[in-house]
PDB file of N, CA and C in Angstrom:
ATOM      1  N   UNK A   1     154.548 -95.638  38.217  1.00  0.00           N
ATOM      2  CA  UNK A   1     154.857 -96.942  37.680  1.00  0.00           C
ATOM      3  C   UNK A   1     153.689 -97.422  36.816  1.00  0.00           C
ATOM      4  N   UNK A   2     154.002 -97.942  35.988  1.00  0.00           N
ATOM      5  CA  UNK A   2     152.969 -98.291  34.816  1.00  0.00           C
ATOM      6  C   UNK A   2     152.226-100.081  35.401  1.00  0.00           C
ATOM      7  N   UNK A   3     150.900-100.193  35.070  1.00  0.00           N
ATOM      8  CA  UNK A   3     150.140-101.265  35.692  1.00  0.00           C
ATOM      9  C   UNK A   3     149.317-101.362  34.859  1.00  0.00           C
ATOM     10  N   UNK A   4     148.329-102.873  34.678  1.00  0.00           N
ATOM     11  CA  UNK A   4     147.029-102.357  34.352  1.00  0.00           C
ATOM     12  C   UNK A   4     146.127-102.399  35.070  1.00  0.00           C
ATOM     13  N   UNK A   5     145.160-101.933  34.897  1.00  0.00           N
ATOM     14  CA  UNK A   5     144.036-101.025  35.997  1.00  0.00           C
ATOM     15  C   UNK A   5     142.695-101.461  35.099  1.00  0.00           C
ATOM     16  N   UNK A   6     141.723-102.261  35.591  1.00  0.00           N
ATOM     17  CA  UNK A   6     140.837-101.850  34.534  1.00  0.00           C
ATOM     18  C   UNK A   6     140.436-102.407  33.370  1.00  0.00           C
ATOM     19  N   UNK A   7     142.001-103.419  32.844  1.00  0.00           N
ATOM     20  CA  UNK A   7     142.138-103.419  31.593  1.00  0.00           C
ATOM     21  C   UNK A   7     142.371-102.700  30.604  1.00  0.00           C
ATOM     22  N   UNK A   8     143.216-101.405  31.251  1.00  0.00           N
ATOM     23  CA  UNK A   8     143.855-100.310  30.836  1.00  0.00           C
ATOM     24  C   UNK A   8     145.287-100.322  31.406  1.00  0.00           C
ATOM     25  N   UNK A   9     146.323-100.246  30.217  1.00  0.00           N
ATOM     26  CA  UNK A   9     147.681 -99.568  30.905  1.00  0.00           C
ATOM     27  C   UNK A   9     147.949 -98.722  30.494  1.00  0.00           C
ATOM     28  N   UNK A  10     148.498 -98.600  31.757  1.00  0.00           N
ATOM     29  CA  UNK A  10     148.810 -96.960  32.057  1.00  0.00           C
ATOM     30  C   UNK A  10     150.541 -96.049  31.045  1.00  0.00           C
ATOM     31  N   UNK A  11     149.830 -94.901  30.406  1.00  0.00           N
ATOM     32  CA  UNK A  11     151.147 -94.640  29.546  1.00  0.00           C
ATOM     33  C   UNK A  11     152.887 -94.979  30.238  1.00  0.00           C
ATOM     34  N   UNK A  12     152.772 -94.301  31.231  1.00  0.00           N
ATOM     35  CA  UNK A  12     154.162 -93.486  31.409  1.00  0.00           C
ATOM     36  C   UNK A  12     155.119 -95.337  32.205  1.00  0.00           C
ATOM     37  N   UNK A  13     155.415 -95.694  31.816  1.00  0.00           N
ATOM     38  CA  UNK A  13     156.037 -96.878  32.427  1.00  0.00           C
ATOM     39  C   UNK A  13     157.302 -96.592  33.728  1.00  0.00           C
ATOM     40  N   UNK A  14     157.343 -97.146  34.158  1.00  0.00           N
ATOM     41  CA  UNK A  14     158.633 -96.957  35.388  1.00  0.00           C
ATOM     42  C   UNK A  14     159.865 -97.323  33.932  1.00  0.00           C
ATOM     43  N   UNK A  15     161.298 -96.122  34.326  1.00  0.00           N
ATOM     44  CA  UNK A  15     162.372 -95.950  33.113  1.00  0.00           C
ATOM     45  C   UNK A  15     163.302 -96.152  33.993  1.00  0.00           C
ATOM     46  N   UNK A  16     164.105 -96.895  33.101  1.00  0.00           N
ATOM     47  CA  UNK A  16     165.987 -97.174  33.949  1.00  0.00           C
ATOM     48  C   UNK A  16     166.360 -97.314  33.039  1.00  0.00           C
ATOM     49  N   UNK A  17     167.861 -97.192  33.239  1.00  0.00           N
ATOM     50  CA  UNK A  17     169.024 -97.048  32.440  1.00  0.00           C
ATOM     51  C   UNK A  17     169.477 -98.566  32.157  1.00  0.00           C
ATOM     52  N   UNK A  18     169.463 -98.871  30.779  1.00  0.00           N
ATOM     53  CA  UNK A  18     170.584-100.404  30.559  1.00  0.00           C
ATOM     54  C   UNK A  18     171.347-100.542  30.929  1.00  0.00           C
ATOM     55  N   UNK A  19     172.322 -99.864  31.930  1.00  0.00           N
ATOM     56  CA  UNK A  19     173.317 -99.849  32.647  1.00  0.00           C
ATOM     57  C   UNK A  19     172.759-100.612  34.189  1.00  0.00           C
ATOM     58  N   UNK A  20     171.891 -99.867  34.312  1.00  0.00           N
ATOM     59  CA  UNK A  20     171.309-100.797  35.752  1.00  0.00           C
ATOM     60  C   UNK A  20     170.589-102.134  35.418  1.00  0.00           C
ATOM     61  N   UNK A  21     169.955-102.366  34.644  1.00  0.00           N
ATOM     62  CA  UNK A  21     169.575-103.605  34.066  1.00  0.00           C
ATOM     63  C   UNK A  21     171.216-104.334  34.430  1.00  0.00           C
ATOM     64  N   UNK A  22     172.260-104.240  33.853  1.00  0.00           N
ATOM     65  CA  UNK A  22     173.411-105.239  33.904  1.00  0.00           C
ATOM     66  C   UNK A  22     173.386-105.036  35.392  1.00  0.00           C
ATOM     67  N   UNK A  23     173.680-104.000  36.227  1.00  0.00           N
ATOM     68  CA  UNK A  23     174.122-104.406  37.105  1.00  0.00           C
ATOM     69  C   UNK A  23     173.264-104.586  38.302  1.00  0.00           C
ATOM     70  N   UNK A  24     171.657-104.810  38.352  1.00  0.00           N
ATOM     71  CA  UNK A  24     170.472-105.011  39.207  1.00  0.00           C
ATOM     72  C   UNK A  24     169.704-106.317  38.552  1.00  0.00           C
ATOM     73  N   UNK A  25     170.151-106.879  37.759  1.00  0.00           N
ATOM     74  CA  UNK A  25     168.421-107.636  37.064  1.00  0.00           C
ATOM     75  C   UNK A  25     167.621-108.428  38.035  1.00  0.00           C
ATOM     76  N   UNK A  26     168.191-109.438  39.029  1.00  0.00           N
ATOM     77  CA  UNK A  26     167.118-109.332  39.667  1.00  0.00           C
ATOM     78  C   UNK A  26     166.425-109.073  40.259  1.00  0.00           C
ATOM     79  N   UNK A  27     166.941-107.351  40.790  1.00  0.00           N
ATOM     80  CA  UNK A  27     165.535-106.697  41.306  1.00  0.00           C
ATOM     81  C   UNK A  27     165.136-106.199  40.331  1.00  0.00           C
ATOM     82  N   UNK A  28     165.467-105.559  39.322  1.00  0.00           N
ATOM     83  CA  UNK A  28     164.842-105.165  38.042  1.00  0.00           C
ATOM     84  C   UNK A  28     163.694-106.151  37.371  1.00  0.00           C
ATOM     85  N   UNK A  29     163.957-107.409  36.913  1.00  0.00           N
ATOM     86  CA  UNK A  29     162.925-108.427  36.918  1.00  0.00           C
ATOM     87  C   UNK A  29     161.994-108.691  37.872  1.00  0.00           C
ATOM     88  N   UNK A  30     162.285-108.299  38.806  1.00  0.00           N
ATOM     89  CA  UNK A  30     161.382-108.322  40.241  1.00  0.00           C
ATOM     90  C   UNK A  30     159.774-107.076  40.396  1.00  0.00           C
ATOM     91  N   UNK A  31     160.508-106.361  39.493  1.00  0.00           N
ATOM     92  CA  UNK A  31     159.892-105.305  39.368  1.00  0.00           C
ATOM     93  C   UNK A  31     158.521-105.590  38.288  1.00  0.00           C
ATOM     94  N   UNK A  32     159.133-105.985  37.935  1.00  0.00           N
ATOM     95  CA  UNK A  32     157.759-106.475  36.143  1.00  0.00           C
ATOM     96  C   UNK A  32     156.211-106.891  36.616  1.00  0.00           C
ATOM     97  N   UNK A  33     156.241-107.301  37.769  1.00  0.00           N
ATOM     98  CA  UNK A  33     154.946-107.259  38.273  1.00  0.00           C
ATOM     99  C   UNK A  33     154.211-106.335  38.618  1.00  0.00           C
ATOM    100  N   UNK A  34     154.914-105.022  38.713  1.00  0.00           N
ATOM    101  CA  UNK A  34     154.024-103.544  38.893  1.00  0.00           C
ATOM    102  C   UNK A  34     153.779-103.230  37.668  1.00  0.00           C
ATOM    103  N   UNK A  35     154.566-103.714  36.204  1.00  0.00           N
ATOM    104  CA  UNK A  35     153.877-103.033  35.217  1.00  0.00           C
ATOM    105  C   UNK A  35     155.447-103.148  34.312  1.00  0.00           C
ATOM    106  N   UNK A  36     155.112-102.760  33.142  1.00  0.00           N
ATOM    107  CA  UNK A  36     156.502-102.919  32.006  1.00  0.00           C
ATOM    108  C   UNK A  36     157.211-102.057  32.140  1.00  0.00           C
ATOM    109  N   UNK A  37     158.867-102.366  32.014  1.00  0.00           N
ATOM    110  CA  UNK A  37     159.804-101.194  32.061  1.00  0.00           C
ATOM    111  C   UNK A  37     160.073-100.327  30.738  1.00  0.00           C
ATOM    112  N   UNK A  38     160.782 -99.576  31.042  1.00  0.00           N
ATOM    113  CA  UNK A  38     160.965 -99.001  29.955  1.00  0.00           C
ATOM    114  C   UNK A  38     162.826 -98.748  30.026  1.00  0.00           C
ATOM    115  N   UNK A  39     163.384 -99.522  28.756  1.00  0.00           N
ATOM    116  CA  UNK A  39     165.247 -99.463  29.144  1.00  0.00           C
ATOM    117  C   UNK A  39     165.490 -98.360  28.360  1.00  0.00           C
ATOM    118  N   UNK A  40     166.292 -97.068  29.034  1.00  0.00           N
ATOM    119  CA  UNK A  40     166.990 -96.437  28.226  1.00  0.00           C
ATOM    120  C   UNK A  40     168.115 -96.683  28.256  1.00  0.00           C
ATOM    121  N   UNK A  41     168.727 -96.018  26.329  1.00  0.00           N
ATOM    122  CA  UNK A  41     170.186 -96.051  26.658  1.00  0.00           C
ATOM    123  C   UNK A  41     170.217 -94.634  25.696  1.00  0.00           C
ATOM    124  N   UNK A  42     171.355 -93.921  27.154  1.00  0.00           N
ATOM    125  CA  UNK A  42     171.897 -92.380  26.477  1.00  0.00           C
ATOM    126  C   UNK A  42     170.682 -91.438  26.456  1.00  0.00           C
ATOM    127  N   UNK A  43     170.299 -92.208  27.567  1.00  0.00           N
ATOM    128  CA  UNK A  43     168.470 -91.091  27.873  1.00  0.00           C
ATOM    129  C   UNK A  43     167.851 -91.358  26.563  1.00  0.00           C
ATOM    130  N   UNK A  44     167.495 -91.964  25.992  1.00  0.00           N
ATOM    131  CA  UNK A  44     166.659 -92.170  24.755  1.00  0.00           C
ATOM    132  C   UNK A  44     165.761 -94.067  25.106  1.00  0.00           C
ATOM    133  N   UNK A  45     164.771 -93.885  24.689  1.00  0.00           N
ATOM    134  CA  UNK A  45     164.247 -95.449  24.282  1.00  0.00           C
ATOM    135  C   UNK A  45     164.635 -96.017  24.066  1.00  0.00           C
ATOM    136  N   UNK A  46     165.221 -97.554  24.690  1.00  0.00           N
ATOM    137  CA  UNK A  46     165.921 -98.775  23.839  1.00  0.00           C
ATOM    138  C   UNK A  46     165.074 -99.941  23.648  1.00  0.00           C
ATOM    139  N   UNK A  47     164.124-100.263  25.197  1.00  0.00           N
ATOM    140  CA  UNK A  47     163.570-101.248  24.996  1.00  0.00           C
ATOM    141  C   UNK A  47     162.528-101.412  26.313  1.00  0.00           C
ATOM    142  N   UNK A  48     161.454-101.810  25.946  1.00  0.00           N
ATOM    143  CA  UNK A  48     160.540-102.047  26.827  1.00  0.00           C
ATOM    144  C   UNK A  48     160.419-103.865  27.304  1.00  0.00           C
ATOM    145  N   UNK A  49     160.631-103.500  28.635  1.00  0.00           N
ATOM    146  CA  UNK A  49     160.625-105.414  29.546  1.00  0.00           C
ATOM    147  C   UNK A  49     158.957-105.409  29.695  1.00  0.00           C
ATOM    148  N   UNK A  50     158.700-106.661  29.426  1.00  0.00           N
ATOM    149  CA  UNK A  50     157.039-107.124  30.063  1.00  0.00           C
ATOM    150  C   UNK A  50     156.963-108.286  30.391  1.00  0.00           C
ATOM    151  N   UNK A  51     156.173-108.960  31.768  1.00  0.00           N
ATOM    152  CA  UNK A  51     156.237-109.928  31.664  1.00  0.00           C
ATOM    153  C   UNK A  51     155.108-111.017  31.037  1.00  0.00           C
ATOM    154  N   UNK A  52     155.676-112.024  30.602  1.00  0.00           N
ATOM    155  CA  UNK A  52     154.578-112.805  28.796  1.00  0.00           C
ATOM    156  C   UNK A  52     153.398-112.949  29.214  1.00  0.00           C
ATOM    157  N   UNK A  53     152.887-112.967  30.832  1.00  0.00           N
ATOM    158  CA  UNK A  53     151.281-113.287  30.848  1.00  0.00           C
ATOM    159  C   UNK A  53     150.812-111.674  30.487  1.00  0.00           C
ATOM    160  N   UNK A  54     151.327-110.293  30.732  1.00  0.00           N
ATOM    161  CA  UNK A  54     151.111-109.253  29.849  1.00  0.00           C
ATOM    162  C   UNK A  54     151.371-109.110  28.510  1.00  0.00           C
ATOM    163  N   UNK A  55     152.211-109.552  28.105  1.00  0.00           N
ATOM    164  CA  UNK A  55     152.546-109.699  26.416  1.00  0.00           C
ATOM    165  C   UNK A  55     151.577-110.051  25.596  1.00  0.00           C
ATOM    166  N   UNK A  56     151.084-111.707  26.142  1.00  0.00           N
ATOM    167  CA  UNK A  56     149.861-112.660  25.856  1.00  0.00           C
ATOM    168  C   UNK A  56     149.064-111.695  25.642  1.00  0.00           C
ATOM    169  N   UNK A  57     148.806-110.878  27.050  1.00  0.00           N
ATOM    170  CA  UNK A  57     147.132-110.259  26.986  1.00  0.00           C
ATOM    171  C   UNK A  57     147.305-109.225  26.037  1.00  0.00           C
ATOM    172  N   UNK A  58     148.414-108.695  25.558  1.00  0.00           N
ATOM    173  CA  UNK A  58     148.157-107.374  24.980  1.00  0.00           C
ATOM    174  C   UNK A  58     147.963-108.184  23.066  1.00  0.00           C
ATOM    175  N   UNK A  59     148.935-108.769  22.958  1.00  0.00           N
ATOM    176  CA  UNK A  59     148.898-109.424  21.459  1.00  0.00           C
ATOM    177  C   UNK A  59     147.521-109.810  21.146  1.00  0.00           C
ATOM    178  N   UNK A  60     146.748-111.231  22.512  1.00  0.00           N
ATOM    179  CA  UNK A  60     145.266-110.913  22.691  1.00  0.00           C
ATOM    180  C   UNK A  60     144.324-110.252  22.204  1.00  0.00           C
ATOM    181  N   UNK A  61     144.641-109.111  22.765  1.00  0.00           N
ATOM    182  CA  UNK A  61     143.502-107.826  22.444  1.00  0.00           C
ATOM    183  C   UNK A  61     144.195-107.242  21.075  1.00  0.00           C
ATOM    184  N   UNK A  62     145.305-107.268  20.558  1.00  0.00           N
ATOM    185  CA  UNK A  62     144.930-106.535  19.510  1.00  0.00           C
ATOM    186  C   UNK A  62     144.788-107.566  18.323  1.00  0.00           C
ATOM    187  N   UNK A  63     144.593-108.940  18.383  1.00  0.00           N
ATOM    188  CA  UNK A  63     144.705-110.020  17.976  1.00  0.00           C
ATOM    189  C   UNK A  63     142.754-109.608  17.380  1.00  0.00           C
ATOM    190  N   UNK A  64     142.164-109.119  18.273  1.00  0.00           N
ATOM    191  CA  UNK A  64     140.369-109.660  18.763  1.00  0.00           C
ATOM    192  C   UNK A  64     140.273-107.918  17.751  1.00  0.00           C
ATOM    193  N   UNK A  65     141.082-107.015  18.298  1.00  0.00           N
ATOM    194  CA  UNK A  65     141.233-105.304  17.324  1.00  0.00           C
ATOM    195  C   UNK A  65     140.852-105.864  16.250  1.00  0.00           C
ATOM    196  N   UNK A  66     142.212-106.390  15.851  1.00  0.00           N
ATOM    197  CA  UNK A  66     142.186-106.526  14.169  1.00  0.00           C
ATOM    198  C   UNK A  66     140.843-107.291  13.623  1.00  0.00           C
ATOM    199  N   UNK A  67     140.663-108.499  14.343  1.00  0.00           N
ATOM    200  CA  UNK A  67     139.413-109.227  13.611  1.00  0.00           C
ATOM    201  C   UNK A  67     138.177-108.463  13.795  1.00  0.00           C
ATOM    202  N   UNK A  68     138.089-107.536  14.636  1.00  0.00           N
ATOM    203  CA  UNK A  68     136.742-106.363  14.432  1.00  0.00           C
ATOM    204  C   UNK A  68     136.870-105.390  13.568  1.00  0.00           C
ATOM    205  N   UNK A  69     138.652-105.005  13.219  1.00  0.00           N
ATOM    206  CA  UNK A  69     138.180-104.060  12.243  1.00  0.00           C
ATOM    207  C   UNK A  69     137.702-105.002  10.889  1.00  0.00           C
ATOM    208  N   UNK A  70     138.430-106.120  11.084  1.00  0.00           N
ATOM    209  CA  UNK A  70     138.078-106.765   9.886  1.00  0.00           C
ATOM    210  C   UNK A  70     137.066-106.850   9.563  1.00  0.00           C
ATOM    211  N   UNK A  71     135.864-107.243  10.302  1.00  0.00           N
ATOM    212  CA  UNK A  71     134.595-107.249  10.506  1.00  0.00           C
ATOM    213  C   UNK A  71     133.621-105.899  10.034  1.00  0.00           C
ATOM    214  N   UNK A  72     134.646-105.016  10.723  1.00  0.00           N
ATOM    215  CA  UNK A  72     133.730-103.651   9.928  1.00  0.00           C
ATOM    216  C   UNK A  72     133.848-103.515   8.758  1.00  0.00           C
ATOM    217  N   UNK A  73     134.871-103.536   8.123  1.00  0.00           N
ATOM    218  CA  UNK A  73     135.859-103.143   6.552  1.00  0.00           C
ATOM    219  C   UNK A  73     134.279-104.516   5.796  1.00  0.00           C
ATOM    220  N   UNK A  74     134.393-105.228   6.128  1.00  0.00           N
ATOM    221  CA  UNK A  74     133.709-106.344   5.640  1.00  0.00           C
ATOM    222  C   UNK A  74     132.103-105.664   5.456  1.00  0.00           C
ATOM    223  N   UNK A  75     131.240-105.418   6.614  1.00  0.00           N
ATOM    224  CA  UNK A  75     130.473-104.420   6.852  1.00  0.00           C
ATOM    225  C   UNK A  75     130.016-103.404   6.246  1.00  0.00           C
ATOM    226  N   UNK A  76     131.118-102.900   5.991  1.00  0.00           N
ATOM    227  CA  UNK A  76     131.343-101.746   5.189  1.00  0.00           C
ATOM    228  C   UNK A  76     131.185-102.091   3.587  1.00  0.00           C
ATOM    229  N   UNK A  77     131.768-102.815   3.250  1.00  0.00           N
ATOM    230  CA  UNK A  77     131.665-102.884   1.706  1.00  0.00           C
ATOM    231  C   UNK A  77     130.596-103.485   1.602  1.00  0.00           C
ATOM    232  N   UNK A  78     130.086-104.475   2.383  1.00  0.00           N
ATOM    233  CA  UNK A  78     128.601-104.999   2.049  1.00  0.00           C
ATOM    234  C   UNK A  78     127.643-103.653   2.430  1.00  0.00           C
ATOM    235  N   UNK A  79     127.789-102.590   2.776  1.00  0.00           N
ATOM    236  CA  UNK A  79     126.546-102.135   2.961  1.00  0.00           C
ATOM    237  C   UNK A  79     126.941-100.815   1.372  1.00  0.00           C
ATOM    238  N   UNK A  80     128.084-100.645   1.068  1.00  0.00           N
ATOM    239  CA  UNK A  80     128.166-100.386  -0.211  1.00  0.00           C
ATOM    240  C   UNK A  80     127.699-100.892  -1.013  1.00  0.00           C
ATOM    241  N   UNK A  81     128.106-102.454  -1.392  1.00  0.00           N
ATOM    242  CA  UNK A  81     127.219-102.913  -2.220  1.00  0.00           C
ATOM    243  C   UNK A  81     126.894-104.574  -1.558  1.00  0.00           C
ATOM    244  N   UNK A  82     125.254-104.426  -1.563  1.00  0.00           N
ATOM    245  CA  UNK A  82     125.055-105.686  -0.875  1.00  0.00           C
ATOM    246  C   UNK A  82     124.965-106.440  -1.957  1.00  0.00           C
ATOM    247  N   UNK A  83     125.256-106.767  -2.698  1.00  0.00           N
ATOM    248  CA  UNK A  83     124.969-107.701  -3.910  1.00  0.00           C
ATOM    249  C   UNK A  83     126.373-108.409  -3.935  1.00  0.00           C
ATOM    250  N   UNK A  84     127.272-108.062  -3.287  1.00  0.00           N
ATOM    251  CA  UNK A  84     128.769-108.613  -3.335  1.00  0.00           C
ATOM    252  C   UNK A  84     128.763-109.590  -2.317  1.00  0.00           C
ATOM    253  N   UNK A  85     127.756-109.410  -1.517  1.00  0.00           N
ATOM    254  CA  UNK A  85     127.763-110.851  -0.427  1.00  0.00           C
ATOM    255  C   UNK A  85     127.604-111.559  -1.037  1.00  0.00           C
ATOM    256  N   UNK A  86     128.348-113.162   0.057  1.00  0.00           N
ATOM    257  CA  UNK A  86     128.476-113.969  -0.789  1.00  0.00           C
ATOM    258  C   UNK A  86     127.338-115.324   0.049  1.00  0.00           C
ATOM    259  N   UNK A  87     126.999-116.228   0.237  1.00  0.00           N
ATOM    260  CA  UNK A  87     126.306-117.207   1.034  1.00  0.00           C
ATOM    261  C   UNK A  87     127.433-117.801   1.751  1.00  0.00           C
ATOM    262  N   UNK A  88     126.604-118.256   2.978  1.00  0.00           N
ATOM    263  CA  UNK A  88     127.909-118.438   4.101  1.00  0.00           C
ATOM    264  C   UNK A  88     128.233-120.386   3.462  1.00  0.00           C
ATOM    265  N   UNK A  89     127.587-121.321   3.098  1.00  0.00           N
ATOM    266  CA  UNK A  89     127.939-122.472   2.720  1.00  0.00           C
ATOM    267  C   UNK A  89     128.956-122.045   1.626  1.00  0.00           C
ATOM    268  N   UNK A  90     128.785-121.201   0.842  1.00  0.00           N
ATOM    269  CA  UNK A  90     129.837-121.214  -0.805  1.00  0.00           C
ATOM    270  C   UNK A  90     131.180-120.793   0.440  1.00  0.00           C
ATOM    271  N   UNK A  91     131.477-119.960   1.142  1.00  0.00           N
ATOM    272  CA  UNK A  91     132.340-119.640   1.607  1.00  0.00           C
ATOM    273  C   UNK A  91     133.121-120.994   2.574  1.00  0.00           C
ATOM    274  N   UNK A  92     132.086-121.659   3.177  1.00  0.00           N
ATOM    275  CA  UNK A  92     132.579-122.624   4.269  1.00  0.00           C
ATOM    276  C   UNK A  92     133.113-123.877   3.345  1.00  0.00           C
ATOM    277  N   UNK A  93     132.482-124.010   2.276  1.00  0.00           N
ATOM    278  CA  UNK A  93     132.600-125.112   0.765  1.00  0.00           C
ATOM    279  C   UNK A  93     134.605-124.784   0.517  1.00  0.00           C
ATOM    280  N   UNK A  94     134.422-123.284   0.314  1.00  0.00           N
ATOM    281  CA  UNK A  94     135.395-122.351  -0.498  1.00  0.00           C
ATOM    282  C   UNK A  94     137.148-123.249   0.702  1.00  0.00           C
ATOM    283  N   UNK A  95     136.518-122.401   1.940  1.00  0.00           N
ATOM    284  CA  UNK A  95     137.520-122.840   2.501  1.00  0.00           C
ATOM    285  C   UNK A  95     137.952-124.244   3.225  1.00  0.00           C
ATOM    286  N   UNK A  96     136.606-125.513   3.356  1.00  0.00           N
ATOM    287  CA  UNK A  96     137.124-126.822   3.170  1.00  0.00           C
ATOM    288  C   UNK A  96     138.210-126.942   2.167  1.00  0.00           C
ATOM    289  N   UNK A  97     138.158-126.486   0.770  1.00  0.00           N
ATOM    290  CA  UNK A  97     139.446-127.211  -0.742  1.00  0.00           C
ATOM    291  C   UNK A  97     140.455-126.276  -0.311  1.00  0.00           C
ATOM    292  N   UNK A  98     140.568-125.558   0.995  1.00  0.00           N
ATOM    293  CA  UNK A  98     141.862-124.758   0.537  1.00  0.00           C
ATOM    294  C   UNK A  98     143.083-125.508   1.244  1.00  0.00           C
ATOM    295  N   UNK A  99     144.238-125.714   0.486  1.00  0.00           N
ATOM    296  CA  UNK A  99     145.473-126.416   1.480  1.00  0.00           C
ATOM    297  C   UNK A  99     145.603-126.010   2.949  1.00  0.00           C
ATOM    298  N   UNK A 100     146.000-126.922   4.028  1.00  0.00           N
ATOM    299  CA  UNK A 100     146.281-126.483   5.053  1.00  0.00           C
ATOM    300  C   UNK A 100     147.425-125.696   4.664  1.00  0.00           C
ATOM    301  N   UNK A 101     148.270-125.891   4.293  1.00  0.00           N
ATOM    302  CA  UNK A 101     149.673-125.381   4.209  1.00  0.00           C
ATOM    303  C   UNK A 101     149.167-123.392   3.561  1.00  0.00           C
ATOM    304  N   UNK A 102     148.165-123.749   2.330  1.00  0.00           N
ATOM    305  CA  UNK A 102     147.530-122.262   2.347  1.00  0.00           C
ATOM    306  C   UNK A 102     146.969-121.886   3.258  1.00  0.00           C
ATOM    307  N   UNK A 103     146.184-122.118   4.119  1.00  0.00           N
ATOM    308  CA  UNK A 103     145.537-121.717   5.000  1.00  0.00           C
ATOM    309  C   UNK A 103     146.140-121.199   6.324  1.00  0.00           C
ATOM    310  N   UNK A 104     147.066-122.088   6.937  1.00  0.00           N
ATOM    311  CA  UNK A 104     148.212-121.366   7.617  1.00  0.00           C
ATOM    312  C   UNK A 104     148.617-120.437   7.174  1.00  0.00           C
ATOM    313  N   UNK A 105     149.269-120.162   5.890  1.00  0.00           N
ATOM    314  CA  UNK A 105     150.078-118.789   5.543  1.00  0.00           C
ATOM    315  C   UNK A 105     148.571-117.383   5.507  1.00  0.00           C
ATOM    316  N   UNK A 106     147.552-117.838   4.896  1.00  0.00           N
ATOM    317  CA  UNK A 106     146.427-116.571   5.207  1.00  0.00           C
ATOM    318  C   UNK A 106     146.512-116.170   6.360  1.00  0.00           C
ATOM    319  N   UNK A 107     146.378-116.842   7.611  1.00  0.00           N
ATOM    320  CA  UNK A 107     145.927-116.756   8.627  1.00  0.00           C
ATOM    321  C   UNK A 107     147.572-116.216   9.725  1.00  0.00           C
ATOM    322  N   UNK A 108     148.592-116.254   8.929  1.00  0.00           N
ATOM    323  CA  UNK A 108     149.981-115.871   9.646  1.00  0.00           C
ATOM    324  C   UNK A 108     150.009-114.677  10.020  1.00  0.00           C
TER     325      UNK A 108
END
């Protein structure tokens, strides 16, 4: 059965059939606390159950991923060329004039 451990989950998830989903859910939902399901239909992948305080944590972490790779990529071109940095006030200046309404959609 799939869990996390560690702050690691584990590949192989506990698998049932969408057929038992209709006719078990609430022991099937009952289940989501050992770890995410995995629904097949016709023996193939249909859909993976989680429950949202795992969802949260996983979107979370790859939420914190992305802004480190961002961070490197950033990193990276400044150590290509450091003359492309920019001063952190022109930037904080830059993004005070920008619309909220722009600024939401960057950040979507």
């Amino acid at each position: 059965m799939a869990t996390v451990q560690n702050g690691a989950l584990e590949r192989v998830p506990l698998t049932i059939p969408v057929s038992d989903l209709r006719n078990e859910q609430a022991k099937i939902l009952g289940q989501l606390h050992d770890g995410p399901i995995l629904l097949t239909q016709r023996g193939r992948a249909a859909a993976m159950l989680v429950e949202p305080a795992l969802w949260n944590l996983l979107i979370d972490r790859l939420s914190d991923l992305e802004d480190i790779l961002n961070g490197l990529d950033a990193y990276h071109e400044y150590q290509q060329d450091p003359a492309s940095a920019r001063p952190l006030d022109e930037l904080e200046n830059e993004l005070l004039e920008m619309p909220a309404a722009q600024e939401s959609a960057t950040y979507a």
